[in-house]
Protein backbone atom coordinates (compact mmCIF):
# COMPACT_ATOMS: atom_id res chain seq x y z
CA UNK A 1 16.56 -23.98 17.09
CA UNK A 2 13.60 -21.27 16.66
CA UNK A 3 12.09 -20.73 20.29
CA UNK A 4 8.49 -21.63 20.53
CA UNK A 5 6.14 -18.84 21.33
CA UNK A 6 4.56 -20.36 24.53
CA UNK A 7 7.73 -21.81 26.09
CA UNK A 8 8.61 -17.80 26.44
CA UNK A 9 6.43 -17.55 29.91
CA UNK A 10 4.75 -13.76 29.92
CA UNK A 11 7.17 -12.17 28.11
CA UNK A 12 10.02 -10.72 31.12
CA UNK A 13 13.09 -13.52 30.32
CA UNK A 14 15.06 -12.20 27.95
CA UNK A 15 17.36 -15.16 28.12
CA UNK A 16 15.80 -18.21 28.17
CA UNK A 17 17.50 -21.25 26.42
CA UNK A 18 15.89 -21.68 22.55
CA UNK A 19 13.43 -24.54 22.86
CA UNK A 20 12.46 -26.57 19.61
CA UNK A 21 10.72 -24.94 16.94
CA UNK A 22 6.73 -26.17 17.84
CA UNK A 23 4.87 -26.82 14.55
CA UNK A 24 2.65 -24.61 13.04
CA UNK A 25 -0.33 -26.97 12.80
CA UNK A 26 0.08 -26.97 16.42
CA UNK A 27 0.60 -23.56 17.12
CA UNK A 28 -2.80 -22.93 15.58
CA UNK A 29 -4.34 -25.59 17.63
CA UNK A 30 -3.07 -24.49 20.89
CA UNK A 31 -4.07 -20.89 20.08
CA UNK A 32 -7.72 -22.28 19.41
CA UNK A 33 -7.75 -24.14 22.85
CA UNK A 34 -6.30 -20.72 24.72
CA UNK A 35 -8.83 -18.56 22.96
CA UNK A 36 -11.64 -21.53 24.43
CA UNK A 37 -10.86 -21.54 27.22
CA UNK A 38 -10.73 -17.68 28.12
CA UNK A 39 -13.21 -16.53 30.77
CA UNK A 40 -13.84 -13.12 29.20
CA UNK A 41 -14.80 -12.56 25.60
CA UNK A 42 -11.88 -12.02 23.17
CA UNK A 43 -12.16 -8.57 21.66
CA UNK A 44 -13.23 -8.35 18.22
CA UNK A 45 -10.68 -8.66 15.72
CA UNK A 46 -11.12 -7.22 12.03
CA UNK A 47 -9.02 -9.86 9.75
CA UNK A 48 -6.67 -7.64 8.41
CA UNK A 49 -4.59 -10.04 6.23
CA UNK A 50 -5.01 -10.13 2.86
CA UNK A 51 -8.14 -11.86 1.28
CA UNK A 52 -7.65 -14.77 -1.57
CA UNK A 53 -8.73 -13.36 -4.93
CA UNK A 54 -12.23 -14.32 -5.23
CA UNK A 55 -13.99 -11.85 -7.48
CA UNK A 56 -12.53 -9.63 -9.76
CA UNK A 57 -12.91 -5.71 -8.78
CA UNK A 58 -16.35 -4.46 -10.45
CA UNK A 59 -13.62 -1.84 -12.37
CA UNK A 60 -11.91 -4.55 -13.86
CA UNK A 61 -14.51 -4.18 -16.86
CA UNK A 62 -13.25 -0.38 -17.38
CA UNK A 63 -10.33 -0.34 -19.80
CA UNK A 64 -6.89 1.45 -18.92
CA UNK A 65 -7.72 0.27 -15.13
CA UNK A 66 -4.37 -0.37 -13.03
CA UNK A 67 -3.50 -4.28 -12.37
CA UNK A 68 -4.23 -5.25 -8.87
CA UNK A 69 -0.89 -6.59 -6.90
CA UNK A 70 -0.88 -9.85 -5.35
CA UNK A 71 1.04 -11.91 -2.98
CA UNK A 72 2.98 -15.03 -4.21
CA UNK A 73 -0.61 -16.90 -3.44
CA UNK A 74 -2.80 -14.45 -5.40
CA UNK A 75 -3.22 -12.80 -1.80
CA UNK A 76 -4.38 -8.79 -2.08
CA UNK A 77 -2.61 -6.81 0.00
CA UNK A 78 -3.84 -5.04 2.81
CA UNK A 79 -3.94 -0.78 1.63
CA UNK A 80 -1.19 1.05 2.44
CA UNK A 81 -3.48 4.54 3.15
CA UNK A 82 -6.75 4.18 4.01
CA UNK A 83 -9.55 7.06 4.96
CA UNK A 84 -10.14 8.91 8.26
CA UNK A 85 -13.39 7.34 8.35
CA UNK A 86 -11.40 3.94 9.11
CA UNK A 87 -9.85 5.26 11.79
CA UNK A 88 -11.87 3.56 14.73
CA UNK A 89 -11.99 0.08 12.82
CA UNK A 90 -8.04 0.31 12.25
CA UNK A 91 -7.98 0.47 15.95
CA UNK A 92 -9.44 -2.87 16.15
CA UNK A 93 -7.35 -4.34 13.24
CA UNK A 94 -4.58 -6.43 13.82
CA UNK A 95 -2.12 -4.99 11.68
CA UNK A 96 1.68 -3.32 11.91
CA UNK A 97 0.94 0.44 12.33
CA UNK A 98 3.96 0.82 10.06
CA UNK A 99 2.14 -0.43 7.17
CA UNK A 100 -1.37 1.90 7.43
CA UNK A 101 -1.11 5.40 7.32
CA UNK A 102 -4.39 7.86 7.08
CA UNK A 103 -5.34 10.11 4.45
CA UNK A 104 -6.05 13.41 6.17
CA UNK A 105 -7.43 15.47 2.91
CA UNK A 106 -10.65 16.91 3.50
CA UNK A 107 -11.55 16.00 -0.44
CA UNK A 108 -9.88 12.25 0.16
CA UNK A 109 -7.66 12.95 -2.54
CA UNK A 110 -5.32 10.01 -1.67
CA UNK A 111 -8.67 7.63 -1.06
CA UNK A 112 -11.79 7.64 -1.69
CA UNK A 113 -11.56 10.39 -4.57
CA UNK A 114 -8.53 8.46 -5.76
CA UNK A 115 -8.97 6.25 -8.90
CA UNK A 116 -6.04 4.57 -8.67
CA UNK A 117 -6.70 3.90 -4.71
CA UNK A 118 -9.78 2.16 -5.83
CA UNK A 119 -8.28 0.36 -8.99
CA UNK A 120 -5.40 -1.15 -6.54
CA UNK A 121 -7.75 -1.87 -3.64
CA UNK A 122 -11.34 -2.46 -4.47
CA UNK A 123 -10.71 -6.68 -4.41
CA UNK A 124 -9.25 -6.43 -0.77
CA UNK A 125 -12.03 -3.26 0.25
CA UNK A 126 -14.96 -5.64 -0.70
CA UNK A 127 -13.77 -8.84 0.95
CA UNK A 128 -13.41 -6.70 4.44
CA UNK A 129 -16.37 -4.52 3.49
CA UNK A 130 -18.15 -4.94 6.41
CA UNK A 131 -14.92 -4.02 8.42
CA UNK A 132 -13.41 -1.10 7.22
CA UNK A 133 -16.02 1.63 8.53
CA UNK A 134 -17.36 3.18 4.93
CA UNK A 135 -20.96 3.95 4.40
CA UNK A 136 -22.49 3.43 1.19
CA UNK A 137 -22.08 6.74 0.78
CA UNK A 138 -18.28 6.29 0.42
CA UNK A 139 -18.63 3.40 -2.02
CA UNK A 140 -20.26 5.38 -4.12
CA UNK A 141 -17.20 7.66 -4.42
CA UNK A 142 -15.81 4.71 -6.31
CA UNK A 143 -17.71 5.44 -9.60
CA UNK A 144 -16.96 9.20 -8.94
CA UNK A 145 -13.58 8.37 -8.70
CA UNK A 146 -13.26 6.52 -11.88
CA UNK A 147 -15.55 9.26 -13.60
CA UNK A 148 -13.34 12.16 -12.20
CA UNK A 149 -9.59 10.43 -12.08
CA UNK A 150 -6.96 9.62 -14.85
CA UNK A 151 -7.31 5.89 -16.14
CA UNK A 152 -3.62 4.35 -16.80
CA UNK A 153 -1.95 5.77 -19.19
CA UNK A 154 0.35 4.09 -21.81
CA UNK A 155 3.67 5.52 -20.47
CA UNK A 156 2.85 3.52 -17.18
CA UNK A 157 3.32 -0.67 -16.77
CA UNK A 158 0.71 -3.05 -16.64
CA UNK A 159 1.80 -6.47 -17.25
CA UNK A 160 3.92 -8.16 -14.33
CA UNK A 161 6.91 -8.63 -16.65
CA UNK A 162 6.96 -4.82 -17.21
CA UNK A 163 9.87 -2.75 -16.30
CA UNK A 164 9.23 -0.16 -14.95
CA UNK A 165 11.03 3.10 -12.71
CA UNK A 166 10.39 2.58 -9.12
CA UNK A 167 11.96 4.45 -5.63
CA UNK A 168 15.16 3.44 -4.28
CA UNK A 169 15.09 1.01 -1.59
CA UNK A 170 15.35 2.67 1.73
CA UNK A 171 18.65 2.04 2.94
CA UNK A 172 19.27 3.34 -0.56
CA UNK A 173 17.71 6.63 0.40
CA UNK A 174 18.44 6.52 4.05
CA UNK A 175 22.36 6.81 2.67
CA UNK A 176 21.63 9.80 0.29
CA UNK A 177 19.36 11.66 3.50
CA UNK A 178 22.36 11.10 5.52
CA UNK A 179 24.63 12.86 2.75
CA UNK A 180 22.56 15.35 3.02
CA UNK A 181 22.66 15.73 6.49
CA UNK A 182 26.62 16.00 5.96
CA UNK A 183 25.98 18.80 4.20
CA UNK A 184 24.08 20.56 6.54
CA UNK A 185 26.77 20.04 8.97
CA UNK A 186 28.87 21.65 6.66
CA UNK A 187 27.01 24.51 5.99
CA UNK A 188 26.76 24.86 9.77
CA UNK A 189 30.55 25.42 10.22
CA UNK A 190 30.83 27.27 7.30
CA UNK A 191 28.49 30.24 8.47
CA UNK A 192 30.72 29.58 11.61
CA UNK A 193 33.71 30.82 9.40
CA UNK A 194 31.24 33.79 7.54
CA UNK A 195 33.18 35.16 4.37
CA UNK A 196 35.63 33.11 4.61
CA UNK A 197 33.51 30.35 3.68
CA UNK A 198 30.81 32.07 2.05
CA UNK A 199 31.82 30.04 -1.54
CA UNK A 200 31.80 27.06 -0.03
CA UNK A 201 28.47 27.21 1.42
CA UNK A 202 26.88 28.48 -1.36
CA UNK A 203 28.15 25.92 -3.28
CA UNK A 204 26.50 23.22 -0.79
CA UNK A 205 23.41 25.19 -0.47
CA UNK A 206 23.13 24.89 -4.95
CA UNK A 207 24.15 20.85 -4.27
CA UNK A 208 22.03 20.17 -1.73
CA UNK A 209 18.99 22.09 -4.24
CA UNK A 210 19.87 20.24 -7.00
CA UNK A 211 19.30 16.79 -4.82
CA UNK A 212 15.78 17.75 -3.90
CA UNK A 213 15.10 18.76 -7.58
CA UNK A 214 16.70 15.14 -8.72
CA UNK A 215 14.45 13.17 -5.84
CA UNK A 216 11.14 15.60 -7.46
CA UNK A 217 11.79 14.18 -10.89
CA UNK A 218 12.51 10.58 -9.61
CA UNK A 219 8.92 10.67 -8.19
CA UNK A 220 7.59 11.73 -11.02
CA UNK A 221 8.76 8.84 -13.19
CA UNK A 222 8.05 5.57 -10.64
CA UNK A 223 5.70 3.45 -12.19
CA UNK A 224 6.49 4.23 -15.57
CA UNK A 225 7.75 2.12 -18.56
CA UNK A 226 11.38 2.56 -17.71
CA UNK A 227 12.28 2.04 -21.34
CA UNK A 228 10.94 5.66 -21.55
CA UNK A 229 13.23 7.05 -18.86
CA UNK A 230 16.76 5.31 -19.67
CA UNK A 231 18.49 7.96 -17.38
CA UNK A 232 16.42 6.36 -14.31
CA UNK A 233 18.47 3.95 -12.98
CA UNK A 234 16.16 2.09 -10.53
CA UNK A 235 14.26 -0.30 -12.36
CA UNK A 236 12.17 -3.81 -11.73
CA UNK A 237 9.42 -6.08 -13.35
CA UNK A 238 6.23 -5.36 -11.93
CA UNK A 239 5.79 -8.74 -10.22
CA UNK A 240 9.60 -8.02 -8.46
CA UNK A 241 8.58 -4.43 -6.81
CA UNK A 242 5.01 -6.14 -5.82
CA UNK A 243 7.15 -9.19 -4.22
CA UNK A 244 9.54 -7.08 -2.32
CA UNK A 245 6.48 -4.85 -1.07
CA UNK A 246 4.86 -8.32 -0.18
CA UNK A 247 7.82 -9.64 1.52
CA UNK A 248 8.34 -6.31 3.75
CA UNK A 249 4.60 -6.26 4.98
CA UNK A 250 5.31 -10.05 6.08
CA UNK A 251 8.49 -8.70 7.82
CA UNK A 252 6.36 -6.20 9.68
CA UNK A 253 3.81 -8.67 10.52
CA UNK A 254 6.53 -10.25 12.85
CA UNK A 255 8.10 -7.12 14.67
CA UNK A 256 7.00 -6.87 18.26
CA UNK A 257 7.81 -3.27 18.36
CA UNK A 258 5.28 -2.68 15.89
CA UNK A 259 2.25 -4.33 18.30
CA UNK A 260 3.74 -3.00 21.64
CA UNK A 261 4.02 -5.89 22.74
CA UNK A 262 7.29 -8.13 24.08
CA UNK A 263 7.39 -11.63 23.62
CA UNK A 264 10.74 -11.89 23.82
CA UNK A 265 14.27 -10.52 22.76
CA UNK A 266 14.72 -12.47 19.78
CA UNK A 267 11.46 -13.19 18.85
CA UNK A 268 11.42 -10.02 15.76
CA UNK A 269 14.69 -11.51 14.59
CA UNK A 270 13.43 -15.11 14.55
CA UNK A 271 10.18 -13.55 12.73
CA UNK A 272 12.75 -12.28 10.16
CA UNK A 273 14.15 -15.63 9.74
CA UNK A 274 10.83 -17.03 8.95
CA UNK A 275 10.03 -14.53 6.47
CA UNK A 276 13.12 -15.25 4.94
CA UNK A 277 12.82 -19.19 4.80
CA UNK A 278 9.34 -18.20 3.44
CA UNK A 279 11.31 -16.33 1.06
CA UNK A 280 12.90 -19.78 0.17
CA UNK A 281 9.98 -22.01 0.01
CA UNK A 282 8.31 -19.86 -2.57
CA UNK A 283 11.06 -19.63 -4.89
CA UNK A 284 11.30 -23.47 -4.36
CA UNK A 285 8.08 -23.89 -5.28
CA UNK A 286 8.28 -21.90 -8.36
CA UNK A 287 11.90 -23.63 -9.48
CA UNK A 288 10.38 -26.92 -9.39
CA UNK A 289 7.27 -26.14 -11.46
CA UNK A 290 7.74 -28.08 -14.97
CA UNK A 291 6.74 -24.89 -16.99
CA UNK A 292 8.16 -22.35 -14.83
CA UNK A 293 10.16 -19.49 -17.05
CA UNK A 294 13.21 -17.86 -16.84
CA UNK A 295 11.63 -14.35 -15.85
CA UNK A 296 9.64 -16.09 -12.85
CA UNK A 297 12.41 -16.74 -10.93
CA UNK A 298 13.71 -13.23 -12.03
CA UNK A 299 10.98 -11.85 -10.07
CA UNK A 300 11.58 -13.55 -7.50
CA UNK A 301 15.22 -12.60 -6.68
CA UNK A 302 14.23 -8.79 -7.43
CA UNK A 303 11.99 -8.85 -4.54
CA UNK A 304 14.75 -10.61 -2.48
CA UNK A 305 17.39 -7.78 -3.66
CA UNK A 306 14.72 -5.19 -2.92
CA UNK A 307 13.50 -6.50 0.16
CA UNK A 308 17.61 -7.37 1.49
CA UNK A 309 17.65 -3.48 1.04
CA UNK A 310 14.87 -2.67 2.96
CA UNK A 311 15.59 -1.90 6.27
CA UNK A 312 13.65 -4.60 7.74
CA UNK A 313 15.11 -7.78 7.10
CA UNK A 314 17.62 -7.86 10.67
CA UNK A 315 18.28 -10.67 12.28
CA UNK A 316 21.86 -10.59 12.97
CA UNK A 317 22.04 -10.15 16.91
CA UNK A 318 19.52 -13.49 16.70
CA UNK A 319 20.79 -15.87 19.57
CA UNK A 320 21.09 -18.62 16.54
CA UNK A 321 24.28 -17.69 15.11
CA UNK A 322 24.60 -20.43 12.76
CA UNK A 323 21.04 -20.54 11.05
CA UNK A 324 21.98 -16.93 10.16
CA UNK A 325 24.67 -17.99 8.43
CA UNK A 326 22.67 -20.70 6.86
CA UNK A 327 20.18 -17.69 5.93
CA UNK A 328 23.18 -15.83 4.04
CA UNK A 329 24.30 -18.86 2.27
CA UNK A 330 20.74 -19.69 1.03
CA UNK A 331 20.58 -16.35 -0.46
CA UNK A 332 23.87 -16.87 -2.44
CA UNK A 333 22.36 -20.66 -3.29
CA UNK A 334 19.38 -18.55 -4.63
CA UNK A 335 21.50 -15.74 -6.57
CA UNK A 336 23.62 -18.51 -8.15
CA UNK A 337 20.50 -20.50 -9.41
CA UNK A 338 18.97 -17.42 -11.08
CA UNK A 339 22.14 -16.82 -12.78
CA UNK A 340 22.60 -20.60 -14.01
CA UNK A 341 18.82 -19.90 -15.44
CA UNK A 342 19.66 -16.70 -17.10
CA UNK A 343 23.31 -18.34 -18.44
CA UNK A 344 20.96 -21.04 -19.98
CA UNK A 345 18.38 -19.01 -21.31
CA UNK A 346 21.44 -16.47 -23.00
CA UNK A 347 19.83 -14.31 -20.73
CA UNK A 348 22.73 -13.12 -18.46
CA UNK A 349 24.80 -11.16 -21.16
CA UNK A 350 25.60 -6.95 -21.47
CA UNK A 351 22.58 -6.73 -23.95
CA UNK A 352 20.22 -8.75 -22.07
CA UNK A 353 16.30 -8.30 -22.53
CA UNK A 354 16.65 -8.12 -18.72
CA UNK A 355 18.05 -4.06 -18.51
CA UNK A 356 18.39 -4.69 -14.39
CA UNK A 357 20.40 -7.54 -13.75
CA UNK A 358 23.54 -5.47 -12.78
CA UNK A 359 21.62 -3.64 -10.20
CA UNK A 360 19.56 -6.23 -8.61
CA UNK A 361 22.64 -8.08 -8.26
CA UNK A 362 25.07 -5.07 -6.94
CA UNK A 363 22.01 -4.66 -4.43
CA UNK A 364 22.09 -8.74 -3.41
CA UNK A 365 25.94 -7.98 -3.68
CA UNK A 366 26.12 -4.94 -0.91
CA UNK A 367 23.48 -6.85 1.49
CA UNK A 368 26.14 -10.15 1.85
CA UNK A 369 29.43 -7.87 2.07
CA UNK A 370 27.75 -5.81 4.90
CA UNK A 371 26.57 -8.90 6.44
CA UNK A 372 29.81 -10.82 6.31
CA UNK A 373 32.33 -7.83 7.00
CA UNK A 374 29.94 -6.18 10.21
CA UNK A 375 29.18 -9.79 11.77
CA UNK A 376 31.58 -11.67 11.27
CA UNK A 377 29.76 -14.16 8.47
CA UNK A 378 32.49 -13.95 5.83
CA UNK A 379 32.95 -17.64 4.94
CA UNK A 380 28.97 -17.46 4.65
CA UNK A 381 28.96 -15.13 2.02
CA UNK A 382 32.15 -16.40 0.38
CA UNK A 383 30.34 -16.78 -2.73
CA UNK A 384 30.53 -13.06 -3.48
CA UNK A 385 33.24 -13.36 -5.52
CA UNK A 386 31.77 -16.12 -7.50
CA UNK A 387 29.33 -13.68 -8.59
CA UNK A 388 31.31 -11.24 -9.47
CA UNK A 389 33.65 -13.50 -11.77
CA UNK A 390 30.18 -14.61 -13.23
CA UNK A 391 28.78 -10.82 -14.38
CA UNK A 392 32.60 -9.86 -15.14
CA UNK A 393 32.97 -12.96 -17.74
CA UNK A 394 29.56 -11.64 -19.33
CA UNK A 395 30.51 -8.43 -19.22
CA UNK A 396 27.80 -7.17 -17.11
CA UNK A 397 28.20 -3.96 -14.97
CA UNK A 398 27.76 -4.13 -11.49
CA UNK A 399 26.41 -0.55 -10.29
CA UNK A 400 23.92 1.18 -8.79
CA UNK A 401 23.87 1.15 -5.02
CA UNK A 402 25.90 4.09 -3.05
CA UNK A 403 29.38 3.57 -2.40
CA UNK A 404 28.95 -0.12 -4.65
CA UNK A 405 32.69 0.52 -5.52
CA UNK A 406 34.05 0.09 -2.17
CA UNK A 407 31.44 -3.31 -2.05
CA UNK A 408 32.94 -4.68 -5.00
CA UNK A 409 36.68 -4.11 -3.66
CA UNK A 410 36.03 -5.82 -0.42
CA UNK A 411 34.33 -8.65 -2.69
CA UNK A 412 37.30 -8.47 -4.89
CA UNK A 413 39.99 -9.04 -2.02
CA UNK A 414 37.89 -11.48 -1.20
CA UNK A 415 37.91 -13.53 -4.31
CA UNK A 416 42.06 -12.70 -4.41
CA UNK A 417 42.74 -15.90 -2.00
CA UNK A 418 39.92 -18.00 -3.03
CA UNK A 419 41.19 -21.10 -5.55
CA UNK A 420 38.56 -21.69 -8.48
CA UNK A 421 37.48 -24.99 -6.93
CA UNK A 422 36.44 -23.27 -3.87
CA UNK A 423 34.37 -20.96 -5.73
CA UNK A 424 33.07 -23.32 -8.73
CA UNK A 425 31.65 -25.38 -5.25
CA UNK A 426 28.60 -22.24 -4.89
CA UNK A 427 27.68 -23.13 -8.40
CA UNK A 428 27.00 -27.43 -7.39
CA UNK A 429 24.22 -29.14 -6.67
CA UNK A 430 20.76 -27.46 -6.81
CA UNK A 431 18.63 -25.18 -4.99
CA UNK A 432 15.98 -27.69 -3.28
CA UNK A 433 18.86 -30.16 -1.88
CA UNK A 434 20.52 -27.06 0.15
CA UNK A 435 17.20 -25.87 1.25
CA UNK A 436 15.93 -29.64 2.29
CA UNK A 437 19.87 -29.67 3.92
CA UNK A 438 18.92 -26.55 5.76
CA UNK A 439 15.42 -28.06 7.59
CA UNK A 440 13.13 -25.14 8.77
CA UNK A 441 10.35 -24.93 6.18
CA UNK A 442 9.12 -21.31 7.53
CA UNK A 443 5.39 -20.84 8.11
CA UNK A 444 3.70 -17.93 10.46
CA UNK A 445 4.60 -19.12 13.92
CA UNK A 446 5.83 -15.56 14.58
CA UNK A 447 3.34 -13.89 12.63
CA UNK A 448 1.45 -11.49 14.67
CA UNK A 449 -1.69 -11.36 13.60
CA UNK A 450 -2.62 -14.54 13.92
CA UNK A 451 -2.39 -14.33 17.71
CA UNK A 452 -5.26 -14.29 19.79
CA UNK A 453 -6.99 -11.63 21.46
CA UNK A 454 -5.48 -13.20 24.82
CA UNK A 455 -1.82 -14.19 23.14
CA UNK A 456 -1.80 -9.96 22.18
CA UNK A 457 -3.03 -9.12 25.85
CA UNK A 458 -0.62 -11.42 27.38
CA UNK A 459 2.35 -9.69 25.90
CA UNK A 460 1.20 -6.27 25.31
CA UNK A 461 2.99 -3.47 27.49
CA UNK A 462 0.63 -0.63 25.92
């Protein structure tokens, strides 16, 4: 069972015996009491997570403006870059410094002279306006902003079911940097060898170019209509790319490391679990609505693919060996039921109106092998192969991710020993039974920032 935040002393056992999980309605109570009963006052605290939509964004009048992202409750998100004028309230924000970075441009070009800054910010701006550190000298900017900057254009997506081009995830790039980094190794020895390997280097010196002039162009293209840019192979829905992005800045909400603070080991893992049950109970939520569509629960397992692929969702050295396990078969569970959806709706077939199923899937796909092959969780992600058979029958390709071809021949050998009742088991009963099976209902127990001022101090080492 999850370990409850105040049965972890001040922060200095790393081994203490998992107590059971305390509830969240109680959590918050206990942190009210604590706060109460402080002798100094807590420090101010700027509430950094995202505002409910309230009021639209006084641009939302202005045609060709850029649709703001939400959260899976209409929450806006928190800015990813915000102005050096913000600096000294950012201090006093409780948020993951991974997620805020500054904009260091004398002209604000990335901010406050940014339309599109404005367009994808303004609701969350105004319901922290009073927080942020901007003078009404920088809200005018706004209206120079939109005078001065380009409105959307019609190559670029608008509407959450829109495909459109968007980066690799990052252990998707963190693979291809590391490639490179081969190659500068190689280039090393080969000006070792001088003429001898002159050619060779050369050669890596033009291949190593031509990557950097491939990632340029990649840039270039994210956010548009990928139906304009067929030779762009990383594509979502709007609504999936603003999930995963979601999703992460939930992940980051939980990692100690990111506070300075030590509650204890486990506790970023455990975080990572909740996200993911979170993860869960929203796609729960949305499976058991009586009009939900097809491309709704789409969305939501392209944020889970995207998000798997991340970087950020670790949780395998977690003390709780078997709720991991739980976690990787409750992603299959969640895979399968998208595909029964998509098989229903003649959806999941080589010409599909859906143009990303084969790499959202090989990305879901290379997440599980990893998982099972590296830890140990193999009979947790035994329904691998079940996928595979699934996309193979409806001649759907499975590609995308680096090295996805050694992936699908681990998954293959996999699927070699397995009988077709083992596998056809994946496929029965439904979704909400082998979540209710599971228990833990997630929540924000081991979200950050809704600590106190005296929780943070009590575990800070800064």
């Amino acid at each position: 069972m999850k370990r409850s935040i105040r049965d972890t002393g001040d922060g200095s056992s790393a081994q203490k015996p998992p107590a059971k999980r305390a509830a969240t309605a109680k959590r918050a109570a206990a942190s009210k009491k604590t706060a109460a009963q402080a002798t100094e006052s807590p420090e101010p605290v700027v509430i950094a997570g995202p505002a409910p939509a309230a009021s639209p964004s006084p641009s939302s009048s202005i045609p060709n403006t850029r649709r703001v992202p939400v959260g899976p409750n209409g929450e806006f998100f928190i800015p990813r870059t915000f102005p050096r004028e913000s600096i000294k309230a950012l201090d006093k924000m409780v948020v993951s410094k991974r997620w805020v970075q500054i904009d260091g441009d004398p002209n604000h070009e990335f901010t406050l002279g940014n339309r599109r800054w404005w367009e994808l910010n303004s609701p969350w701006l105004e319901a922290n306006k009073k927080s942020i550190g901007l003078t009404a000298k920088h809200w005018k900017m706004r209206e120079e902003a939109f005078a001065k900057g380009e409105p959307r254009g019609d190559d670029e997506g608008d509407k959450p079911e829109d495909f459109v081009c968007i980066s690799p995830p990052a252990l998707e790039a963190r693979d291809s940097e590391e490639d490179e980094d081969e190659d500068e190794e190689e280039e090393e020895e080969d000006e070792e060898n001088e003429e001898e390997n002159e050619e060779a280097a050369e050669e890596a010196k033009a291949s190593k170019e031509k990557a950097r002039e491939e990632q340029c162009a990649m840039h270039k293209v994210v956010g548009k209509l990928a139906s304009l840019h067929p030779e762009h192979k990383w594509v979502s829905t709007m609504r999936g790319n603003e999930r995963s992005k979601w999703w992460i800045s939930e992940l980051l909400k939980r990692d100690q490391d990111d506070f300075l603070m030590h509650v204890y080991n486990d506790f970023t893992w455990y975080g990572t679990i909740e996200v993911m049950e979170n993860i869960f109970v929203n796609f729960e939520k949305v499976l058991k609505r009586k009009n939900h569509t097809v491309m709704e629960l789409w969305f939501e397992l392209e944020g889970l693919a995207l998000v798997l692929n991340s970087g950020c969702v670790e949780f395998q050295m977690c003390d709780d060996a078997d709720r991991c396990g739980q976690i990787l078969e409750l992603v299959g569970y969640m895979t399968i039921t998208v595909i029964g959806s998509l098989q229903k709706n003649k959806l999941f077939a080589k010409d599909s109106q859906i143009p990303n199923i084969g790499i959202m899937l090989a990305l879901v796909l290379t997440y599980a092998h990893s998982m099972g092959t590296d830890y140990g969780w193999e009979d947790q992600v035994a329904w691998t192969p079940y996928v595979v058979q699934q996309a193979t029958v409806a001649h759907i390709t499975l590609a995308g991710p680096k090295k996805f071809a050694e992936t699908l021949e681990g998954i293959n050998e996999w699927g070699a020993g397995k009988t077709a009742a083992s596998q056809a088991k994946w496929a029965k009963g439904t979704f909400p039974s082998k979540l209710a099976a599971y228990g833990s209902r997630g929540g924000n127990q081991f979200d950050i920032t809704t600590f106190s001022a005296a929780e943070r101090k009590k575990y800070s080492f800064a």
